[in-house]
C-alpha atoms as a PDB file:
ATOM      1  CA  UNK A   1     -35.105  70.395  43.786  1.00  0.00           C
ATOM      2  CA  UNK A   2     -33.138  67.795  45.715  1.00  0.00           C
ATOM      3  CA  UNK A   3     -35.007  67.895  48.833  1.00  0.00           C
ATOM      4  CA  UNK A   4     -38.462  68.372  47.096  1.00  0.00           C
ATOM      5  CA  UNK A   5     -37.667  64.925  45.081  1.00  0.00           C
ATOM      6  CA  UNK A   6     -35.954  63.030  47.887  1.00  0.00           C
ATOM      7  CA  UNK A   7     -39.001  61.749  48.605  1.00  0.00           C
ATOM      8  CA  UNK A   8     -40.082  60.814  45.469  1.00  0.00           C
ATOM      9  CA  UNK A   9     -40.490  56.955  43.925  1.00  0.00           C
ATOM     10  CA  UNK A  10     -42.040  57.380  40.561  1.00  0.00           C
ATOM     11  CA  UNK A  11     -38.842  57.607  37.974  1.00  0.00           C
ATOM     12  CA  UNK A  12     -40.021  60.137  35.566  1.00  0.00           C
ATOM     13  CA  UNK A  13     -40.004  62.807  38.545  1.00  0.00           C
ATOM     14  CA  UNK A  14     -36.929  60.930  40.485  1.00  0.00           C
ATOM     15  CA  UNK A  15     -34.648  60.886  37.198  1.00  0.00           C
ATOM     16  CA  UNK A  16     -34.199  64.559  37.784  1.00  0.00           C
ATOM     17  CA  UNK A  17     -33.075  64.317  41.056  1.00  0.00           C
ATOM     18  CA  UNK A  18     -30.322  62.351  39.527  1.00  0.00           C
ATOM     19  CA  UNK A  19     -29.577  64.257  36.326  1.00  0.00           C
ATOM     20  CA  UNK A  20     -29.178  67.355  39.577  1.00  0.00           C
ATOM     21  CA  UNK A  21     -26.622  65.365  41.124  1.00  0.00           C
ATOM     22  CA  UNK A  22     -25.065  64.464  38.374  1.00  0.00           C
ATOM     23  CA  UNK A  23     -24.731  68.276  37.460  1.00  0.00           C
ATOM     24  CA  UNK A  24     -23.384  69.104  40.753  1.00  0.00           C
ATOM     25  CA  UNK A  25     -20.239  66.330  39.877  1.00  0.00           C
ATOM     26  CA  UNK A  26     -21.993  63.747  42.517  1.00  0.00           C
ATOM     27  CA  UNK A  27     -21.786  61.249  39.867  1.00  0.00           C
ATOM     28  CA  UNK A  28     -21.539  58.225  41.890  1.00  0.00           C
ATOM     29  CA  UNK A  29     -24.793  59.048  44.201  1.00  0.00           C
ATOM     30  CA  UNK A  30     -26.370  60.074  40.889  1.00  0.00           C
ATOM     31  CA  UNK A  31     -25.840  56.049  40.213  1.00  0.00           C
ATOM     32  CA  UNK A  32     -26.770  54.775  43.538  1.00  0.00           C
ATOM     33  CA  UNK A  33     -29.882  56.757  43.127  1.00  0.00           C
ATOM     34  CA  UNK A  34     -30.827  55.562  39.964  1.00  0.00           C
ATOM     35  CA  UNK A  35     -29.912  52.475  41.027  1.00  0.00           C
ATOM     36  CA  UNK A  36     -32.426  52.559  43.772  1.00  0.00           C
ATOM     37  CA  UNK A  37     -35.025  53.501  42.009  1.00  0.00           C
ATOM     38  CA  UNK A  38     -35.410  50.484  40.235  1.00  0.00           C
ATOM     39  CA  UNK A  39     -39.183  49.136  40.172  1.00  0.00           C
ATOM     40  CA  UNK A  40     -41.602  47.611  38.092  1.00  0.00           C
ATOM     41  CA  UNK A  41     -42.393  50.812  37.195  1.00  0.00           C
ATOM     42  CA  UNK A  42     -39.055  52.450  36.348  1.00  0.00           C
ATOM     43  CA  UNK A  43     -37.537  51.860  32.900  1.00  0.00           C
ATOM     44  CA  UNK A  44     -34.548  50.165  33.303  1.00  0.00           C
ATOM     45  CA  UNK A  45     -33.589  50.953  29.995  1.00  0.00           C
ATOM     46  CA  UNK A  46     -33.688  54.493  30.890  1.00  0.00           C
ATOM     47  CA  UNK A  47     -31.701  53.999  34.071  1.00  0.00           C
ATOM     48  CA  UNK A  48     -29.240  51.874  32.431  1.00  0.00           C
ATOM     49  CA  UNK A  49     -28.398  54.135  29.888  1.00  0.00           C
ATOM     50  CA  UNK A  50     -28.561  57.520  32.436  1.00  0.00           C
ATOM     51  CA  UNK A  51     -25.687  55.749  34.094  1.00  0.00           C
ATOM     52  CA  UNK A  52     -23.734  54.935  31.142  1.00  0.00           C
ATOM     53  CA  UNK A  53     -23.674  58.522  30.707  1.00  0.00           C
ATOM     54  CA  UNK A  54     -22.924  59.504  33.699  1.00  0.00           C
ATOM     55  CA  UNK A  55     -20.142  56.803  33.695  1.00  0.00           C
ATOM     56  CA  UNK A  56     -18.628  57.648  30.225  1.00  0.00           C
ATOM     57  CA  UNK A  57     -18.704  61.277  30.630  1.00  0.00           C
ATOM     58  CA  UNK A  58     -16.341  60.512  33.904  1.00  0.00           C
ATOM     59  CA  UNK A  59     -13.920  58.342  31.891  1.00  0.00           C
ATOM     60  CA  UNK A  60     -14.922  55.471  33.507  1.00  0.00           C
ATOM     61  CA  UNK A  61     -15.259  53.814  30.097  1.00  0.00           C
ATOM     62  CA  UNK A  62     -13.976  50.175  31.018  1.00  0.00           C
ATOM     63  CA  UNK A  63     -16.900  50.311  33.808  1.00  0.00           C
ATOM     64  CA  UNK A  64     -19.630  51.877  31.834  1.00  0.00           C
ATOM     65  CA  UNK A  65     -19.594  48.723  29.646  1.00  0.00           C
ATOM     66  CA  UNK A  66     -19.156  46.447  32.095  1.00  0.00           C
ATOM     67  CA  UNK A  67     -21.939  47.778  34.068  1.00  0.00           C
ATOM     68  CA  UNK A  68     -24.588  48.759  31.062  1.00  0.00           C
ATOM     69  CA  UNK A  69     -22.508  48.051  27.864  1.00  0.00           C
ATOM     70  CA  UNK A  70     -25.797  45.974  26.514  1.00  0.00           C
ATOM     71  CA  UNK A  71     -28.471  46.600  28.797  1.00  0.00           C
ATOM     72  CA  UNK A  72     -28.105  50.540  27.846  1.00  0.00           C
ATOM     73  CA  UNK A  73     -27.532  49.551  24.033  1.00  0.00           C
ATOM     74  CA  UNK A  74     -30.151  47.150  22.776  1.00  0.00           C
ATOM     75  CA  UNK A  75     -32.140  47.691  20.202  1.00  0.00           C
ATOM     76  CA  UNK A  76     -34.563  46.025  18.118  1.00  0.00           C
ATOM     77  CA  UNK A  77     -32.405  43.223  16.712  1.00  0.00           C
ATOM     78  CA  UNK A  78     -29.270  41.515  17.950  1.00  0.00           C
ATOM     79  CA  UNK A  79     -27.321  42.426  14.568  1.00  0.00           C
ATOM     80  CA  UNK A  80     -28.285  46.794  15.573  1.00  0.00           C
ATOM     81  CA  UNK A  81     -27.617  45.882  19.346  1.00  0.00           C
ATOM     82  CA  UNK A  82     -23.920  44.390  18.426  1.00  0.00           C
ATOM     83  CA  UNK A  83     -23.629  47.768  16.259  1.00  0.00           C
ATOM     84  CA  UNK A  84     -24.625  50.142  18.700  1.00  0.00           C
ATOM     85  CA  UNK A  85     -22.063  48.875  21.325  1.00  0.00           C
ATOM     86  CA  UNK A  86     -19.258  48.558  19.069  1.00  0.00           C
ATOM     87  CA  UNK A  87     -20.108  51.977  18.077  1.00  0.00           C
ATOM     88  CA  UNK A  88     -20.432  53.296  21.578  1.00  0.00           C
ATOM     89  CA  UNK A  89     -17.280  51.393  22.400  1.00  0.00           C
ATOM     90  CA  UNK A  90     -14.351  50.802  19.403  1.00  0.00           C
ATOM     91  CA  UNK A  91     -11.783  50.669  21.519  1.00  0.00           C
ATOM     92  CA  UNK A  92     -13.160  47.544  22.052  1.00  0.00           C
ATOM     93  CA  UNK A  93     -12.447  44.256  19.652  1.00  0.00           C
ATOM     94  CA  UNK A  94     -15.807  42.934  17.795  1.00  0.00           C
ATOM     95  CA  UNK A  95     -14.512  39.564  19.419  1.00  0.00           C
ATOM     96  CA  UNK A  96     -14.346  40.797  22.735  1.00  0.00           C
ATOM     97  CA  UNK A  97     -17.862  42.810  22.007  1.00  0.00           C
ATOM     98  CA  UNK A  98     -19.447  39.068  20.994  1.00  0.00           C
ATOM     99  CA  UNK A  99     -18.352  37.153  23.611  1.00  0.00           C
ATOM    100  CA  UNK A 100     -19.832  39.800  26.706  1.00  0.00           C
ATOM    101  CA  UNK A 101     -23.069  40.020  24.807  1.00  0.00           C
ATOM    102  CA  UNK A 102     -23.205  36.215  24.433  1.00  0.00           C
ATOM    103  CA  UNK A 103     -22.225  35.479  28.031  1.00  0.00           C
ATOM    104  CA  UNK A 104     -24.766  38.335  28.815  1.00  0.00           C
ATOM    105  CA  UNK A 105     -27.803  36.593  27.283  1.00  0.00           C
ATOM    106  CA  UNK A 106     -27.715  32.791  27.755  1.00  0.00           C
ATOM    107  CA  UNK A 107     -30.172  30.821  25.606  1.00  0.00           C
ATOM    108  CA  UNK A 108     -29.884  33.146  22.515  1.00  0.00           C
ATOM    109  CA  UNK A 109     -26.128  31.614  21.083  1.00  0.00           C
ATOM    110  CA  UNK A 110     -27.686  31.454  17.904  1.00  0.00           C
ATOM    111  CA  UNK A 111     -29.220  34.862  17.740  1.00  0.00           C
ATOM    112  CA  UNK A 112     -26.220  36.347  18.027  1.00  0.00           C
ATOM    113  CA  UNK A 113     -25.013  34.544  14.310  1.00  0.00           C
ATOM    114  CA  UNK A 114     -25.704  37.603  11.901  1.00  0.00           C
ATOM    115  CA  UNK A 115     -23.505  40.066  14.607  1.00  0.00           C
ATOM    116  CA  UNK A 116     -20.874  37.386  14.168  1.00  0.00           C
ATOM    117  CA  UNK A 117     -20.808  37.227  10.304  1.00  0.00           C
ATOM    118  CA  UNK A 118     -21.310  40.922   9.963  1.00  0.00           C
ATOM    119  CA  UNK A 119     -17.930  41.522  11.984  1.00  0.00           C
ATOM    120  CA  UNK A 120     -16.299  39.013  10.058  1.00  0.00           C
ATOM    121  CA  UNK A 121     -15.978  36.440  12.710  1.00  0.00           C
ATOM    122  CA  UNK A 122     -17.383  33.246  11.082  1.00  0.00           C
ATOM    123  CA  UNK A 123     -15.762  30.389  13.360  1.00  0.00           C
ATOM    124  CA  UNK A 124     -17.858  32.066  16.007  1.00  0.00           C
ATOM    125  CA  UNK A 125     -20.735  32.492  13.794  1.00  0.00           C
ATOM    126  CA  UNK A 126     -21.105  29.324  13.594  1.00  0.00           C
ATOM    127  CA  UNK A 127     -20.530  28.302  16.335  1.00  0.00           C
ATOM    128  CA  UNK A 128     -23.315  30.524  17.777  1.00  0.00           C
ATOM    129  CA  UNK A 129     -25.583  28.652  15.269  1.00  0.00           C
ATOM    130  CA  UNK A 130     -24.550  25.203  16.572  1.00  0.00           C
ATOM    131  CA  UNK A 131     -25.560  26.028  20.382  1.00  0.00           C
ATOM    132  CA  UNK A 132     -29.013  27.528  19.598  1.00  0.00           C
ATOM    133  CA  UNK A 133     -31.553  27.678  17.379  1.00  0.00           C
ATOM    134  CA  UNK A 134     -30.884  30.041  14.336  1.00  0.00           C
ATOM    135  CA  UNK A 135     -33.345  31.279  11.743  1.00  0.00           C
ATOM    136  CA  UNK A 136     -32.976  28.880   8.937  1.00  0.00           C
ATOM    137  CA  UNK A 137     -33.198  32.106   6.685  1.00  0.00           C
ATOM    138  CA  UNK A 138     -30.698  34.104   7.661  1.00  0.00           C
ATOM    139  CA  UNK A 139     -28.551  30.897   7.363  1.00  0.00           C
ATOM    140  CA  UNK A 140     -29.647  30.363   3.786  1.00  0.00           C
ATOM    141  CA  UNK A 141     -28.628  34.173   3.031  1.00  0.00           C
ATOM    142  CA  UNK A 142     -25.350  33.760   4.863  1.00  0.00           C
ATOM    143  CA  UNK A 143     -24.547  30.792   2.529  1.00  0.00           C
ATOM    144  CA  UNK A 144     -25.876  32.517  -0.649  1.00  0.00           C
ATOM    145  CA  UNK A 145     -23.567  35.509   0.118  1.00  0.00           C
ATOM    146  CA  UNK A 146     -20.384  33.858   1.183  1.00  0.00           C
ATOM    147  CA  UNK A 147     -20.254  31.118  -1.349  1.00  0.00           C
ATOM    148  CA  UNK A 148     -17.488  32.366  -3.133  1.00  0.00           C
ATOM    149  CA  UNK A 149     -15.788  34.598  -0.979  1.00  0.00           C
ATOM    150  CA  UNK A 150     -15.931  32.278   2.670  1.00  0.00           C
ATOM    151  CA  UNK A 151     -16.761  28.665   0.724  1.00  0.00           C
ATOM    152  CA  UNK A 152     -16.134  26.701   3.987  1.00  0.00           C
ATOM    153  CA  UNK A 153     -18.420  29.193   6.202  1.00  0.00           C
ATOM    154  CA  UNK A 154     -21.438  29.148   3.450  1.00  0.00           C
ATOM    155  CA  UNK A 155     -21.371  25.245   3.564  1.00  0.00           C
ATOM    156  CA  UNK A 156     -21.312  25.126   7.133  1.00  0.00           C
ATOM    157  CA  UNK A 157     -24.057  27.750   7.221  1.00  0.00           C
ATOM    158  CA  UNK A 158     -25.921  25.820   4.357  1.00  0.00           C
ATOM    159  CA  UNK A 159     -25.709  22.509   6.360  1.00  0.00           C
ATOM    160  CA  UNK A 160     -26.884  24.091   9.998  1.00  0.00           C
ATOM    161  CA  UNK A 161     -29.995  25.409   7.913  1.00  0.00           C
ATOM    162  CA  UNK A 162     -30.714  22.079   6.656  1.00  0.00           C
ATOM    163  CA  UNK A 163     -30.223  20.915  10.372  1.00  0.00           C
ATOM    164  CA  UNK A 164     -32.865  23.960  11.958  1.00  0.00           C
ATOM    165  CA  UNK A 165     -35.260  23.404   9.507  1.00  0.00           C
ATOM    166  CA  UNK A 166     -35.224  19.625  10.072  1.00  0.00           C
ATOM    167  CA  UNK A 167     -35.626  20.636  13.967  1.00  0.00           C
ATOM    168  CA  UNK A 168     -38.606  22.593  12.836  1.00  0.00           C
ATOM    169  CA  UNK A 169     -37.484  25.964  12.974  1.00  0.00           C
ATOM    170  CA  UNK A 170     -38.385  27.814   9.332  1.00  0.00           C
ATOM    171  CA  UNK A 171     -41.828  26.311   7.485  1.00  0.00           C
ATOM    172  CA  UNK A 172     -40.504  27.354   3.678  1.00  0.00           C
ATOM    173  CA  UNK A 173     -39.648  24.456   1.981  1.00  0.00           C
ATOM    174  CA  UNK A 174     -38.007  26.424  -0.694  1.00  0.00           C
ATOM    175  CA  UNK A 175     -35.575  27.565   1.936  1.00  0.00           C
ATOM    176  CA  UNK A 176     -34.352  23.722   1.788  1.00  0.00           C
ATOM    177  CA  UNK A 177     -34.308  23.674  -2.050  1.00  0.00           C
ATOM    178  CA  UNK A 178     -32.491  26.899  -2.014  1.00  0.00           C
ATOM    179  CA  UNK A 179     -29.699  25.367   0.774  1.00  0.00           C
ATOM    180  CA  UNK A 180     -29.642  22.538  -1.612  1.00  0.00           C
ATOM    181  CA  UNK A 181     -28.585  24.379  -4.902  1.00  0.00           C
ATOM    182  CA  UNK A 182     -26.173  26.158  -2.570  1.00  0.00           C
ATOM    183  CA  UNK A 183     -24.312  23.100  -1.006  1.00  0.00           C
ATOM    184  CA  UNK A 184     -24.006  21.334  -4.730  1.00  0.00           C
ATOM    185  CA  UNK A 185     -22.773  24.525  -5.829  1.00  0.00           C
ATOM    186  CA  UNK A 186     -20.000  24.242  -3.245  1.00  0.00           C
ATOM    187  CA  UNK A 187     -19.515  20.353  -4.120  1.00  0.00           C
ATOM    188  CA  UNK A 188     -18.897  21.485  -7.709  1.00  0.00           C
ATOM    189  CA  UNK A 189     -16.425  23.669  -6.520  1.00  0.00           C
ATOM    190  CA  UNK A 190     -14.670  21.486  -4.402  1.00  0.00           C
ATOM    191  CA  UNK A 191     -14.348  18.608  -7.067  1.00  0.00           C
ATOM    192  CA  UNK A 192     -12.938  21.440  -9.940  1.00  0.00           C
ATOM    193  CA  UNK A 193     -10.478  22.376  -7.197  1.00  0.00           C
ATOM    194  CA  UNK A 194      -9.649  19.407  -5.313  1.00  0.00           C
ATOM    195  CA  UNK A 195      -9.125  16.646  -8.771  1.00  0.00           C
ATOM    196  CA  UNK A 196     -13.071  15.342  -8.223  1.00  0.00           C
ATOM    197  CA  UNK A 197     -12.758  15.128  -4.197  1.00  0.00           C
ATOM    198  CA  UNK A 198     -16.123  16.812  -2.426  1.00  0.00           C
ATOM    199  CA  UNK A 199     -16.687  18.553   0.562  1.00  0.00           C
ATOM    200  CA  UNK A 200     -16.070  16.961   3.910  1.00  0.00           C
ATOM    201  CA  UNK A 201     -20.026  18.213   4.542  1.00  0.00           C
ATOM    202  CA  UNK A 202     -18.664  19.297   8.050  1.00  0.00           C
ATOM    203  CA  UNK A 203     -19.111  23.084   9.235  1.00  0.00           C
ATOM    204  CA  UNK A 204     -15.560  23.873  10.357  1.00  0.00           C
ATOM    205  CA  UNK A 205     -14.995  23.853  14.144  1.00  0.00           C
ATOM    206  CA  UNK A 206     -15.397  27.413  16.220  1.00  0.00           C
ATOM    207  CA  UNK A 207     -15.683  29.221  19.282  1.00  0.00           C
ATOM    208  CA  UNK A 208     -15.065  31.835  21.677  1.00  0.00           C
ATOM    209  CA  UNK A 209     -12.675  29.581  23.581  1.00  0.00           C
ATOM    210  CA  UNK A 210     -10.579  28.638  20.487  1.00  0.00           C
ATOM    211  CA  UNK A 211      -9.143  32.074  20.484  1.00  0.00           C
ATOM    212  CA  UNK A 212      -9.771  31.673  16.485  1.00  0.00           C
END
């Protein structure tokens, strides 16, 4: 098979070639392979996650999600791409997950905000939403949801939807009336708990680097 394929550019046929290597324990030509075949007309999806296999069934787990960790893993939202790699990978920390997907797609900080607050990393969260434009709706849901149990997260959330929408990202106005009833609710709050004194109406400070 491995002479009648050498040959042979177009991926669906050349993918066996290196599922046969692979099979004969030639694991790392089975990669360079793959890794040559690379086209506009090869799935890189497909070849990314062929060598994550090939990688993680060697032990090479450190590398496999260096090398393909998120190319191999995405799927059709950020929130079910952060999933699938942390499920692929929990010996790895959510934080640590973040940060490489983050540093791995530049421009899309604030895409990466719902993976944040569903891992329970809301410095970072919003943080995320600070550097890039964030969905003033899924802001407005994270400040509905956390406004009793993380009160200083859903009024920073609350505030940065305010801020996107103002930027002109979102179109429903009740999104603002709804981020308004939630930041009064957390100003009522404050002044029961704190003798009349309000919110400082700043999101708290965040960030990969802060180690927070």
């Amino acid at each position: 098979m491995l002479d009648l394929l050498e040959s042979e550019s177009f991926w669906p046929y050349k993918r066996w070639a290196v599922r046969a290597l692979a099979a004969q324990g030639k694991k790392a030509e089975a990669i360079r392979v793959a890794e040559a075949s690379r086209s506009p007309w090869a799935s890189d999806w497909d070849i990314d996650q062929l060598c994550e296999g090939m990688l993680l069934s060697s032990g090479l787990v450190d590398e496999a999600f260096a090398r393909y960790g998120v190319t191999a893993n995405r799927r059709g939202t950020y929130l079910a791409t952060f999933r699938a790699v942390a499920t692929k990978y929990p010996h790895k920390s959510a934080r640590d997950i973040l940060a490489d997907l983050v540093k791995k797609t530049p421009g899309d900080e604030g895409k990466w905000f719902a993976a944040a607050k569903d891992a329970g990393l809301f410095r970072e969260a919003l943080a995320l939403a600070e550097r890039t434009p964030c969905d003033p709706k899924t802001l407005t849901r994270a400040a509905r949801d956390h406004a009793d149990d993380e009160p200083e997260f859903a009024l920073g959330a609350g505030l940065l939807a305010l801020y996107w929408l103002a930027q002109g990202y979102g179109y429903e106005i009740s999104s603002a009336d709804r981020v308004g009833r939630l930041l009064q609710h957390h100003e009522g709050r404050g002044a029961r708990g704190q003798g009349g004194g309000g919110a400082s109406g700043h999101p708290p400070d965040g960030g990969f680097a802060s180690g927070r």
